[in-house]
Protein backbone atom coordinates (compact mmCIF):
# COMPACT_ATOMS: atom_id res chain seq x y z
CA UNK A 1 21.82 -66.64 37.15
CA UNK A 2 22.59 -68.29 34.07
CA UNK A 3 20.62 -65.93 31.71
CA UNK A 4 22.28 -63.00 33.65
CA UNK A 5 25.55 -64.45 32.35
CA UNK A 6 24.26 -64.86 28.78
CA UNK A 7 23.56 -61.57 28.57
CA UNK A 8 27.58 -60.28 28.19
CA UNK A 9 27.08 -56.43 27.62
CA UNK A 10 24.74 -56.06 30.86
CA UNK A 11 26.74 -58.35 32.75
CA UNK A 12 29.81 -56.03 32.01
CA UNK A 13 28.04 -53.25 33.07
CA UNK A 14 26.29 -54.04 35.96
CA UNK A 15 29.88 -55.45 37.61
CA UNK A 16 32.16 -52.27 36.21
CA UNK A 17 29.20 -50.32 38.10
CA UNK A 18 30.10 -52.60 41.21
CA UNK A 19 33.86 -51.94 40.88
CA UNK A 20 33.38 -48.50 40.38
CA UNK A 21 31.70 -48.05 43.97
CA UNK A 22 33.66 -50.46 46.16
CA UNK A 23 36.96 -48.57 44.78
CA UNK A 24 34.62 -45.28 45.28
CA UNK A 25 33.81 -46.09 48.64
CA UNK A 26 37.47 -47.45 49.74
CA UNK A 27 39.18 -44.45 48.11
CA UNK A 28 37.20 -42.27 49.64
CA UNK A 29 37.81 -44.12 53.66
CA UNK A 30 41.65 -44.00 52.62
CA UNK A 31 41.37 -47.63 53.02
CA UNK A 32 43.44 -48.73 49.71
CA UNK A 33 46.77 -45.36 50.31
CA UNK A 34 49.08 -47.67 50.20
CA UNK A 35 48.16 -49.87 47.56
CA UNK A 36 47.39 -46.40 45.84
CA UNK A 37 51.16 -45.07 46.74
CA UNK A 38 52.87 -48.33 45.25
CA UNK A 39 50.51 -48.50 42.09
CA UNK A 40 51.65 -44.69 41.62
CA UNK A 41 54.86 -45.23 41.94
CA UNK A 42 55.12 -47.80 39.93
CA UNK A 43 53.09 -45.89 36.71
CA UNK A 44 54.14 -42.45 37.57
CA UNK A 45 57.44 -42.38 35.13
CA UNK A 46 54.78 -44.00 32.44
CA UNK A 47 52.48 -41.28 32.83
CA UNK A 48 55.01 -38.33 32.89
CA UNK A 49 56.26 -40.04 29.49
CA UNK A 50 52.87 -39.90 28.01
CA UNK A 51 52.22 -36.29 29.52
CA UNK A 52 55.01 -35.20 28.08
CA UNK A 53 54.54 -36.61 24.85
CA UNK A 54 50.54 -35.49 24.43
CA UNK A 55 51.81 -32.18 25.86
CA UNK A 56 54.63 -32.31 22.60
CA UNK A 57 51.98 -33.16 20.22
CA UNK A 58 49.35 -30.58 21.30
CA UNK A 59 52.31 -27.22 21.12
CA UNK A 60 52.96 -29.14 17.61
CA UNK A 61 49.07 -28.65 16.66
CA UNK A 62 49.13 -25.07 18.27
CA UNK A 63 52.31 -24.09 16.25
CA UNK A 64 50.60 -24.92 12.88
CA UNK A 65 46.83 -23.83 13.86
CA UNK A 66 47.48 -21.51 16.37
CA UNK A 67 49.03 -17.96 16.17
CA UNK A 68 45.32 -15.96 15.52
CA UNK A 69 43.41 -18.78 14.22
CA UNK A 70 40.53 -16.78 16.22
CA UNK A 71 41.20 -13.93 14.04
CA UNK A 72 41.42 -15.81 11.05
CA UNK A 73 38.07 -17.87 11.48
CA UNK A 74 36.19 -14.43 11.91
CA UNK A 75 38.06 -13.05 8.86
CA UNK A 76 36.82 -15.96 7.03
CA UNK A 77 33.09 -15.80 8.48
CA UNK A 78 32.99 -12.38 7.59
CA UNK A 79 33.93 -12.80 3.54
CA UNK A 80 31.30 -15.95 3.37
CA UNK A 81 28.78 -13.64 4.73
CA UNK A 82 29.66 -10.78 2.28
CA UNK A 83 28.98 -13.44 -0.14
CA UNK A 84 25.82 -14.48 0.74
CA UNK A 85 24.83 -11.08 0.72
CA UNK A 86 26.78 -10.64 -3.20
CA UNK A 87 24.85 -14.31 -4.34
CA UNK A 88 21.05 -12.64 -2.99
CA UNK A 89 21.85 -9.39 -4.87
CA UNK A 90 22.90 -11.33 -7.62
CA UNK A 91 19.98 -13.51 -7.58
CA UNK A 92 17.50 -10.30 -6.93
CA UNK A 93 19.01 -8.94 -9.97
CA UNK A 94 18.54 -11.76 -11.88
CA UNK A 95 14.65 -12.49 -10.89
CA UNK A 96 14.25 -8.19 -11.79
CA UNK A 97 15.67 -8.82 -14.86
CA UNK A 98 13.35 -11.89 -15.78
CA UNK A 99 10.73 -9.61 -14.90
CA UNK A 100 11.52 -6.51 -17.01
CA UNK A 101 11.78 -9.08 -19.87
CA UNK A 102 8.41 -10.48 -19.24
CA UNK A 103 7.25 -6.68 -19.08
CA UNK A 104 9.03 -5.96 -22.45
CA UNK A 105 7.62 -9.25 -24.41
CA UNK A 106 3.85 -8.43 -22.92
CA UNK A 107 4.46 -5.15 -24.38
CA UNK A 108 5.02 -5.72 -27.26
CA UNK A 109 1.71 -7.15 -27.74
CA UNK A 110 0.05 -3.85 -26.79
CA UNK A 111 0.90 -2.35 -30.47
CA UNK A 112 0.69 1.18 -30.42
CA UNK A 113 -0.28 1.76 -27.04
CA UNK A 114 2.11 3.85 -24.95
CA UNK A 115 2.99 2.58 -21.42
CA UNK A 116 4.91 3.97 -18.09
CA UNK A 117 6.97 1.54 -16.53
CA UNK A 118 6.44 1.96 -12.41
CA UNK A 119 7.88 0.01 -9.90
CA UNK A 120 5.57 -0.77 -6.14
CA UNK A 121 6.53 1.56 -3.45
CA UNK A 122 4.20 1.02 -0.98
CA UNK A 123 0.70 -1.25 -0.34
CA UNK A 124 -2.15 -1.46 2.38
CA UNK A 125 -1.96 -3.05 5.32
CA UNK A 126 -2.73 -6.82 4.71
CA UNK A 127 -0.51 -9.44 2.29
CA UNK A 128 -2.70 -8.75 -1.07
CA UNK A 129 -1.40 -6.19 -2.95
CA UNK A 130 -5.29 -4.97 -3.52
CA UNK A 131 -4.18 -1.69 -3.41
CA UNK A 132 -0.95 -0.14 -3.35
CA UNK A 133 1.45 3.30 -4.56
CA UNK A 134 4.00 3.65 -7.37
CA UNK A 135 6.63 5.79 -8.47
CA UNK A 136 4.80 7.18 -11.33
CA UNK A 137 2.55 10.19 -11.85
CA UNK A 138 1.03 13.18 -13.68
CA UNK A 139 4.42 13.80 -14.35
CA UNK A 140 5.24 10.74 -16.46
CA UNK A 141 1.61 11.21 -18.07
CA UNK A 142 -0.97 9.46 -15.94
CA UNK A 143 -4.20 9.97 -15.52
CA UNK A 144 -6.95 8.58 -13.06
CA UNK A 145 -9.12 5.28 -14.65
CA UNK A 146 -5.93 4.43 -16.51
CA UNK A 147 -5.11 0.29 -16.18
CA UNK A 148 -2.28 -1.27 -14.78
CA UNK A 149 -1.01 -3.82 -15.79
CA UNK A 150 1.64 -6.44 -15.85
CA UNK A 151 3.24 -9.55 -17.97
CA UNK A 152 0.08 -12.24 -16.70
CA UNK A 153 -2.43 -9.21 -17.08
CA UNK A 154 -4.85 -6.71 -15.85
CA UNK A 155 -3.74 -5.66 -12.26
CA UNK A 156 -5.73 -2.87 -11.77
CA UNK A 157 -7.08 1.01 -12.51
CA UNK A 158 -5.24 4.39 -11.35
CA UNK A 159 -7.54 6.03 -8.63
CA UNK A 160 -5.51 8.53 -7.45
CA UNK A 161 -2.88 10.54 -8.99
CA UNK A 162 0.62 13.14 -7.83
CA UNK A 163 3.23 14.67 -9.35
CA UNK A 164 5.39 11.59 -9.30
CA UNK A 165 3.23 8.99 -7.71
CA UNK A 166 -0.24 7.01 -8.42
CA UNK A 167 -2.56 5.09 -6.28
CA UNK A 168 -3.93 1.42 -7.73
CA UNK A 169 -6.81 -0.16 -6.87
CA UNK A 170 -6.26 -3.82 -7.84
CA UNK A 171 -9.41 -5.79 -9.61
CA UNK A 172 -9.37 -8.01 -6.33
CA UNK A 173 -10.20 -4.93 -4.05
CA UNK A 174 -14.06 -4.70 -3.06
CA UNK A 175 -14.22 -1.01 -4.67
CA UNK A 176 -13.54 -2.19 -8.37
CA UNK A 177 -15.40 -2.98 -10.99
CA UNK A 178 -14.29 -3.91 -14.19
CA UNK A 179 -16.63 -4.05 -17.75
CA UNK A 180 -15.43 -7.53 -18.62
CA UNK A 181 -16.69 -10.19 -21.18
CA UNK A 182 -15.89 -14.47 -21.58
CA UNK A 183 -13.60 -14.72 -24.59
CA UNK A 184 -15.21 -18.44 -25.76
CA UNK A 185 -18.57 -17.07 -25.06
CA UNK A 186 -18.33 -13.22 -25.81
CA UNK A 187 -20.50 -12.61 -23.09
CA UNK A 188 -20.62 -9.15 -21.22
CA UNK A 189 -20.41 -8.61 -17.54
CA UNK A 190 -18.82 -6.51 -14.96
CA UNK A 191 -15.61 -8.18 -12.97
CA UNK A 192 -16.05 -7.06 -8.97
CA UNK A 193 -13.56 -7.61 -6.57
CA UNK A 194 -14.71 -9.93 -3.81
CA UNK A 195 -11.44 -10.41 -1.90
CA UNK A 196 -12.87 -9.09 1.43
CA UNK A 197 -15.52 -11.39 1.03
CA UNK A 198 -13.64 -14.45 0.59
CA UNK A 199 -13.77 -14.71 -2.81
CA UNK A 200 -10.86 -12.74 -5.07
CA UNK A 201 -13.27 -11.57 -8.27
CA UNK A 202 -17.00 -12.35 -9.38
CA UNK A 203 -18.41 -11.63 -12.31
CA UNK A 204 -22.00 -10.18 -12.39
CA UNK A 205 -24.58 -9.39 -15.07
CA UNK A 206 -23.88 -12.39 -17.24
CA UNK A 207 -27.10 -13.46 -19.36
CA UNK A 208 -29.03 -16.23 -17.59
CA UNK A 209 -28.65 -18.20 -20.72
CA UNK A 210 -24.60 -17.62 -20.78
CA UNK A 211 -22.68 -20.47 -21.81
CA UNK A 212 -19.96 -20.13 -19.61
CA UNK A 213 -17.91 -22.82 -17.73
CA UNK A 214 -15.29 -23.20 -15.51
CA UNK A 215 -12.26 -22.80 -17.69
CA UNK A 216 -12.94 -19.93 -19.83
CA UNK A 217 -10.68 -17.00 -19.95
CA UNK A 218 -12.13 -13.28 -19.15
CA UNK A 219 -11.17 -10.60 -20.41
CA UNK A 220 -11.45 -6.63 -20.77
CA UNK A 221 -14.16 -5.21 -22.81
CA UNK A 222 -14.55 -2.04 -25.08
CA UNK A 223 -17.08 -0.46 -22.59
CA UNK A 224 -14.27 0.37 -19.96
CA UNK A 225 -13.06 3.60 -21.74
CA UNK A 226 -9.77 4.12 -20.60
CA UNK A 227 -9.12 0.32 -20.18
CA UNK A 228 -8.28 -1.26 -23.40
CA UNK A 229 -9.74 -4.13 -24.91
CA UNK A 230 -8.46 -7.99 -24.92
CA UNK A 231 -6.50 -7.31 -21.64
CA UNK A 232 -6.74 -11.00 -20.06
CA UNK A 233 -8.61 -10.88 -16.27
CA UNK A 234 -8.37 -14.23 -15.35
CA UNK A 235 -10.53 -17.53 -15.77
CA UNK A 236 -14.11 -18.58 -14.50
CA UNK A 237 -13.58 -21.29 -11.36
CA UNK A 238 -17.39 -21.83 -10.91
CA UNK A 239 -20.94 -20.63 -12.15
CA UNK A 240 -23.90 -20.13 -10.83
CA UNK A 241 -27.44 -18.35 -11.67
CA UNK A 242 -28.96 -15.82 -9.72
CA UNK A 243 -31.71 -16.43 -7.29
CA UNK A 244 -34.01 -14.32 -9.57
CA UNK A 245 -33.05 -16.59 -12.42
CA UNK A 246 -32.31 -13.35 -14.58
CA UNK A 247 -28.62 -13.15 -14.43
CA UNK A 248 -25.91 -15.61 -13.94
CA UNK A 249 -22.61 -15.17 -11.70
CA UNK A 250 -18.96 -16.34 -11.93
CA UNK A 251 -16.43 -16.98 -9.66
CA UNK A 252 -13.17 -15.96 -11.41
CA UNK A 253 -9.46 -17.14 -10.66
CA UNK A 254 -7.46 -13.68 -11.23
CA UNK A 255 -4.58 -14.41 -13.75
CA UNK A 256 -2.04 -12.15 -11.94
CA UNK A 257 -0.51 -13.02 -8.55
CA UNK A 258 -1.70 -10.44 -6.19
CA UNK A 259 0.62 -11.59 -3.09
CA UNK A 260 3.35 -10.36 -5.13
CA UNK A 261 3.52 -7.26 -7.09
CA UNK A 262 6.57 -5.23 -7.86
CA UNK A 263 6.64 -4.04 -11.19
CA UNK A 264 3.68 -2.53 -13.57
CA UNK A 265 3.10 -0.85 -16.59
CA UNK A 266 0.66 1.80 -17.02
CA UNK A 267 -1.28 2.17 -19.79
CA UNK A 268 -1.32 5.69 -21.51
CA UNK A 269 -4.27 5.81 -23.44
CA UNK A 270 -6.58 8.47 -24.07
CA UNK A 271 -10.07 8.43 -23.27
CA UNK A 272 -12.35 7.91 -26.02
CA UNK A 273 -15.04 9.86 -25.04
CA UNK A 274 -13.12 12.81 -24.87
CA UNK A 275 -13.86 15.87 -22.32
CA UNK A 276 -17.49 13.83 -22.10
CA UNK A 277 -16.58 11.80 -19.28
CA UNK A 278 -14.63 14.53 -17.20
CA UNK A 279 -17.64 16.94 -17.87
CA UNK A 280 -20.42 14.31 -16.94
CA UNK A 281 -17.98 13.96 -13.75
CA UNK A 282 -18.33 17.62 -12.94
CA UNK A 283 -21.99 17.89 -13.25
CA UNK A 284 -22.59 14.96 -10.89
CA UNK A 285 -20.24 16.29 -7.97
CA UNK A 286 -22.39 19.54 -8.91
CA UNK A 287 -25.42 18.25 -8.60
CA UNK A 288 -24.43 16.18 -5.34
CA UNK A 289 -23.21 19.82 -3.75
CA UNK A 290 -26.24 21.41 -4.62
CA UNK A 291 -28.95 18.33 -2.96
CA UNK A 292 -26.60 19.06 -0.25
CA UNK A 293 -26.94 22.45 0.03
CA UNK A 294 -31.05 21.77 0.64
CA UNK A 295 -30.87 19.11 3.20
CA UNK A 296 -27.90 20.56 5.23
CA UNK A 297 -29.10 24.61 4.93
CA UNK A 298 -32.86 24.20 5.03
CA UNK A 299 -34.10 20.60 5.40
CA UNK A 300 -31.96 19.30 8.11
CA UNK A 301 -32.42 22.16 10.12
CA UNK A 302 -36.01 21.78 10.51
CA UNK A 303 -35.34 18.48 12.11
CA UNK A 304 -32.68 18.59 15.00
CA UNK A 305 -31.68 16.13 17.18
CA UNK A 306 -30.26 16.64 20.79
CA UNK A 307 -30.17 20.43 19.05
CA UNK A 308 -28.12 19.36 16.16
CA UNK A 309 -28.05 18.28 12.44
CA UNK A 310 -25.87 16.12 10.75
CA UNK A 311 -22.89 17.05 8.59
CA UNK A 312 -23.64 16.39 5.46
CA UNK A 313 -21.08 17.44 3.55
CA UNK A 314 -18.74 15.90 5.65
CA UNK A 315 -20.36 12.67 4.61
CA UNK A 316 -20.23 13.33 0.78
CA UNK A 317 -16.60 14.43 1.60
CA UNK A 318 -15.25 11.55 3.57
CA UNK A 319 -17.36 9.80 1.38
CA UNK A 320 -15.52 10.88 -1.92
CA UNK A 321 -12.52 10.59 -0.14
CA UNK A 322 -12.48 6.81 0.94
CA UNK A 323 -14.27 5.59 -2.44
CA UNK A 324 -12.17 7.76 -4.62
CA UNK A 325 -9.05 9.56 -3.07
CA UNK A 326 -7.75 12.96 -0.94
CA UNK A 327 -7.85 14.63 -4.48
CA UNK A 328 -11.22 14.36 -5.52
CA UNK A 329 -12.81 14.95 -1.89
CA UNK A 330 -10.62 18.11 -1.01
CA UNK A 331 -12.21 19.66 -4.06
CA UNK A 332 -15.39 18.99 -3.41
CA UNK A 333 -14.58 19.87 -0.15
CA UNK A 334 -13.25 23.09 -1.13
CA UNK A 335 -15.88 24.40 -3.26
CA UNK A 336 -18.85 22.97 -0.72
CA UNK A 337 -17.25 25.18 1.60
CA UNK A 338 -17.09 28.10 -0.15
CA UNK A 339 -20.32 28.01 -1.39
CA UNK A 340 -21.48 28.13 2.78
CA UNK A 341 -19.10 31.01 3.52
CA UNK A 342 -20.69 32.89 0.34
CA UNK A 343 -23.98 32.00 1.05
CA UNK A 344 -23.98 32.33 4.57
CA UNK A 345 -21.63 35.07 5.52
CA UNK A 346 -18.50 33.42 7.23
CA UNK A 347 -15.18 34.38 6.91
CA UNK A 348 -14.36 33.30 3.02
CA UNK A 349 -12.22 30.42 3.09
CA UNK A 350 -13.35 29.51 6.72
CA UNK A 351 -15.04 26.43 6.06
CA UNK A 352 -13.38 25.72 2.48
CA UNK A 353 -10.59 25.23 4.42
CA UNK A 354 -12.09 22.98 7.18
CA UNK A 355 -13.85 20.63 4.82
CA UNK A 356 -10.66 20.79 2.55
CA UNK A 357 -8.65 19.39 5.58
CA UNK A 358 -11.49 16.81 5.83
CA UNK A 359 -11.40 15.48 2.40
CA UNK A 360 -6.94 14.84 2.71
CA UNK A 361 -8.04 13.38 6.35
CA UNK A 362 -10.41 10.96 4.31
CA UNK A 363 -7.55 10.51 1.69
CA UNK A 364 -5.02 9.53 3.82
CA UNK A 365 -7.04 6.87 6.09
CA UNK A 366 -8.26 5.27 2.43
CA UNK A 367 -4.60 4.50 2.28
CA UNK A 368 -3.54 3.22 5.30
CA UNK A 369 -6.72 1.32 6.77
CA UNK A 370 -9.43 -0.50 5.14
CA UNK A 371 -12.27 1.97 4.73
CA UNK A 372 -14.22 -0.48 2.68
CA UNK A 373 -15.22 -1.68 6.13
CA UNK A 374 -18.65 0.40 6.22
CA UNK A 375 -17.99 0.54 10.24
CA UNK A 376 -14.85 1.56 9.99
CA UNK A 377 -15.54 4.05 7.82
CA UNK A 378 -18.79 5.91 9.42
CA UNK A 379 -16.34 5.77 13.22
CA UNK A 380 -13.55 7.17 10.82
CA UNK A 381 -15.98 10.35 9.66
CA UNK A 382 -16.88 11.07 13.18
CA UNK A 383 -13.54 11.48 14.43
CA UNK A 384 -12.95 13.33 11.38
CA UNK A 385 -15.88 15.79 12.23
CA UNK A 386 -14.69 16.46 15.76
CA UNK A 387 -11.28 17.20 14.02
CA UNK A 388 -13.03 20.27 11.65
CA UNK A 389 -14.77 21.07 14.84
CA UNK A 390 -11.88 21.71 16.93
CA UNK A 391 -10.00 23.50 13.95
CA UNK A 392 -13.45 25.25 13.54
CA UNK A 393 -13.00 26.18 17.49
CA UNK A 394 -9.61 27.46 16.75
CA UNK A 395 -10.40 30.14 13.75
CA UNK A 396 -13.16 31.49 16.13
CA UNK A 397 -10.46 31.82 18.58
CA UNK A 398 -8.18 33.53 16.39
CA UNK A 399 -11.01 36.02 15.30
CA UNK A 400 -11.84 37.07 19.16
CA UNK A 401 -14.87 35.12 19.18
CA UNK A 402 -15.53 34.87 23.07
CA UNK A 403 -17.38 31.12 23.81
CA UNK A 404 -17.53 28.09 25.89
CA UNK A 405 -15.00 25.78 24.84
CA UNK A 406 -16.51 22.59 27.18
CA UNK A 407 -20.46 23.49 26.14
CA UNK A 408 -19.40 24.01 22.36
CA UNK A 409 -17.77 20.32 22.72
CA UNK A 410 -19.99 18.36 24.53
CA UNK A 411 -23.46 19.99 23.31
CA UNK A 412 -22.33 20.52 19.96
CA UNK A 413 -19.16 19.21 18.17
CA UNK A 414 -19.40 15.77 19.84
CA UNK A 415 -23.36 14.99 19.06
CA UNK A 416 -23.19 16.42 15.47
CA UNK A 417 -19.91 14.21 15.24
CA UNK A 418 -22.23 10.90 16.62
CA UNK A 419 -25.04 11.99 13.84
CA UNK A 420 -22.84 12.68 10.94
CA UNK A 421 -21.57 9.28 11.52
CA UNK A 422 -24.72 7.60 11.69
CA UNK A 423 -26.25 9.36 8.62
CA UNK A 424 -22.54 8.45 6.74
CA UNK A 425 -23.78 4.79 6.42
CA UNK A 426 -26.41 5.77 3.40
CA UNK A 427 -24.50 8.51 2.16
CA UNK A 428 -21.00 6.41 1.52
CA UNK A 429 -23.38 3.22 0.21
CA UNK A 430 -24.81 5.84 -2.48
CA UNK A 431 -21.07 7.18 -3.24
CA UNK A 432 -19.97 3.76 -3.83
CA UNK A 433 -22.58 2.76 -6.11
CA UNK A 434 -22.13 6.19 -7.94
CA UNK A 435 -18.66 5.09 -8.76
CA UNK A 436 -19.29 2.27 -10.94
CA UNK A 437 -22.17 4.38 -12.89
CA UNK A 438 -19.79 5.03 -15.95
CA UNK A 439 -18.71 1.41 -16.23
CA UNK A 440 -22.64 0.51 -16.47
CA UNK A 441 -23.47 3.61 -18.65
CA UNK A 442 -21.25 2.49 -21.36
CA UNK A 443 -22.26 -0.94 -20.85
CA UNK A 444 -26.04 -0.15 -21.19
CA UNK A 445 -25.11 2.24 -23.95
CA UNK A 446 -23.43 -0.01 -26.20
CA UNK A 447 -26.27 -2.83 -25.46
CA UNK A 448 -28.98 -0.45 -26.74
CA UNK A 449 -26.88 -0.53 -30.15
């Protein structure tokens, strides 16, 4: 009992609970009215005093505070949010301007070199900028293959090109490949991106005696053409040589941040090659048309499965159009078809048209979904070749061409759909190895010097 008592706070407590009940309890029988009635009579003046007083105090308060203090408080939250929005404009406006300056110094370390200045207007899906859209185009002067860059360096190489808007293709992104060489070292190589791999960049082709170490800075070569030279890539993170022991490859750090990327500068520079590169261009899109011609018009044919042959034009289409853009695959497109409605006596235009429409079909998915998935991209061409189907169904309807719409589907525009797919896989590999061929041409060319 004694160490109850010790303990003063509890011991408070624990009776004031007590108290509190028994007066609960006898309150509650009626057992304590009169004592109740006395005690009330006896404080009741006091407490009218004191509720008259507190009652004084709190119109006093309500006099000096009151009156549309609700009003006023909003008024007030309203002007400290229109200045929060002011400061983040402010502040926008001051990280844009650091930014432009940055562009403007690294500029002037170009020399001579004339540059666009674009700003990002849209990206792929994903929170890399690996390949993305800006407000520049053959309007303001560029070309395709031109590089982008900004203040920490190369960002990428123009793939695709409008009247007032480009397409880049960043140096991280899997379809890129950059003629690249290790400043300490001066060794060549080609920078890849590797960013749906895991990695961000690797650097391939380095000699197996390359002295190269983590640290070094890479940068752009002479062999890229429309790239300049000197234009810093990034630095090697780790090395490694090849399992054939005949090369060596480097993991490489990009210098520029690629999770944020608003403002670029083009480089306007023109090719030094001249009309060589576009012509050598021509003549391998023309000899591509013309291997296709054989397999699809007389090879192929010879062959059927479930009664049908593959598309394979579609494939070098939607092929051209994932790896290099709508522009490039609707003109192939365009004159692939019209060499089958010479050749083969359809309506001229007929199929220019369809394969046309399948080549901006191609385009357009290369910019909003991640074609460099080779699954992706072989499902994408099939549901792109029962598209040109259907619109092929369509013209024949227009032209009183009397068939079964259900047998034409399922025995015809939905198998060749499933084969054209399947037979994409090779044809898109091939496309994307073509691609890089100039990059390695002038590499090989100026090693043989």
């Amino acid at each position: 009992m004694s160490r109850f008592f010790r303990n003063k706070p509890f011991a408070i407590t624990v009776i004031a609970v007590l108290v509190l009940v028994v007066l609960l309890a006898v309150t509650a029988g009626g057992g304590l009215s009169g004592v109740t009635g006395t005690l009330g009579g006896i404080f009741s003046p006091v407490g009218s005093f004191f509720s008259g007083f507190a009652n004084g105090v709190g119109d006093l308060f309500s006099s000096i505070f009151g009156g549309g203090s609700e009003d006023r408080i909003k008024e007030l939250e309203e002007r400290v949010a229109l200045l929060e929005i002011q400061n983040q404009n402010l502040s926008d406006l001051e990280e844009e301007n650091r930014e432009l300056q940055d562009l403007l110094d690294y500029k002037q370390t170009l020399g001579d070199i004339k540059t666009v200045y674009a700003k990002v207007i849209f990206k792929s899906p994903g929170y890399l900028f690996n390949v993305f859209r800006i407000n520049a185009g053959f309007n303001q002067g560029v070309r395709e293959d031109m590089a982008v860059v900004n203040a920490d360096g190369l960002v990428g190489v123009v793939t695709a090109v409008g009247g007032n808007w480009s397409e880049v293709t960043a140096i991280i992104d899997s379809r890129s490949a950059i003629s690249a060489m290790v400043e300490r070292t001066r060794d060549y190589g080609v920078v890849q991106g590797a960013v749906q791999s895991g990695e961000t960049c690797r650097m391939t082709y380095l000699p197996a005696q390359s002295g190269a170490i983590p640290g070094d800075t890479v940068i752009t070569s002479e062999l890229n053409g429309m790239v300049p030279r000197g234009i810093k890539i990034g630095a090697v993170s780790e090395v490694s040589l090849d399992e054939n022991k005949l090369q060596k490859n480097a993991v490489i750090d990009p210098a520029v941040d690629f999770t944020h990327v608003e403002s670029v500068l083009v480089l306007i520079k023109t090719e030094t090659g001249g009309p060589e590169g576009t012509r050598m261009k021509g003549l391998i899109l023309a000899g591509l048309l013309l291997l296709n011609l054989v397999l699809q018009a007389i090879i192929l044919p010879a062959f059927p499965v479930l009664g049908v042959s593959p598309d394979t034009l579609l494939c070098l289409v939607a092929a051209l159009g994932f790896t290099n853009g709508y522009f490039t695959a609707a003109a192939t497109g365009l004159f692939g078809g019209l060499i089958f409605d010479i050749l083969f006596g359809w309506p001229v235009g007929a199929n220019a048209l369809l394969y046309l429409f399948a080549g901006v079909l191609a385009g357009i998915a290369r910019e909003r979904l991640r074609t460099e998935n080779l699954l992706l991209a072989c499902s994408l061409t099939a549901v792109i070749s029962v598209f040109k189907e259907l619109l092929g169904f369509l013209f024949a309807l227009m032209v009183n061409v009397r068939f079964s719409f259900a047998a034409a589907l399922v025995l015809g525009a939905l198998p060749t759909a499933l084969f054209t797919g399947i037979v994409m896989l090779p044809v898109l590999i091939g496309i994307r190895r073509l691609s890089q061929f100039s990059v390695m041409r002038r590499r090989f060319q100026e090693m043989s010097e």
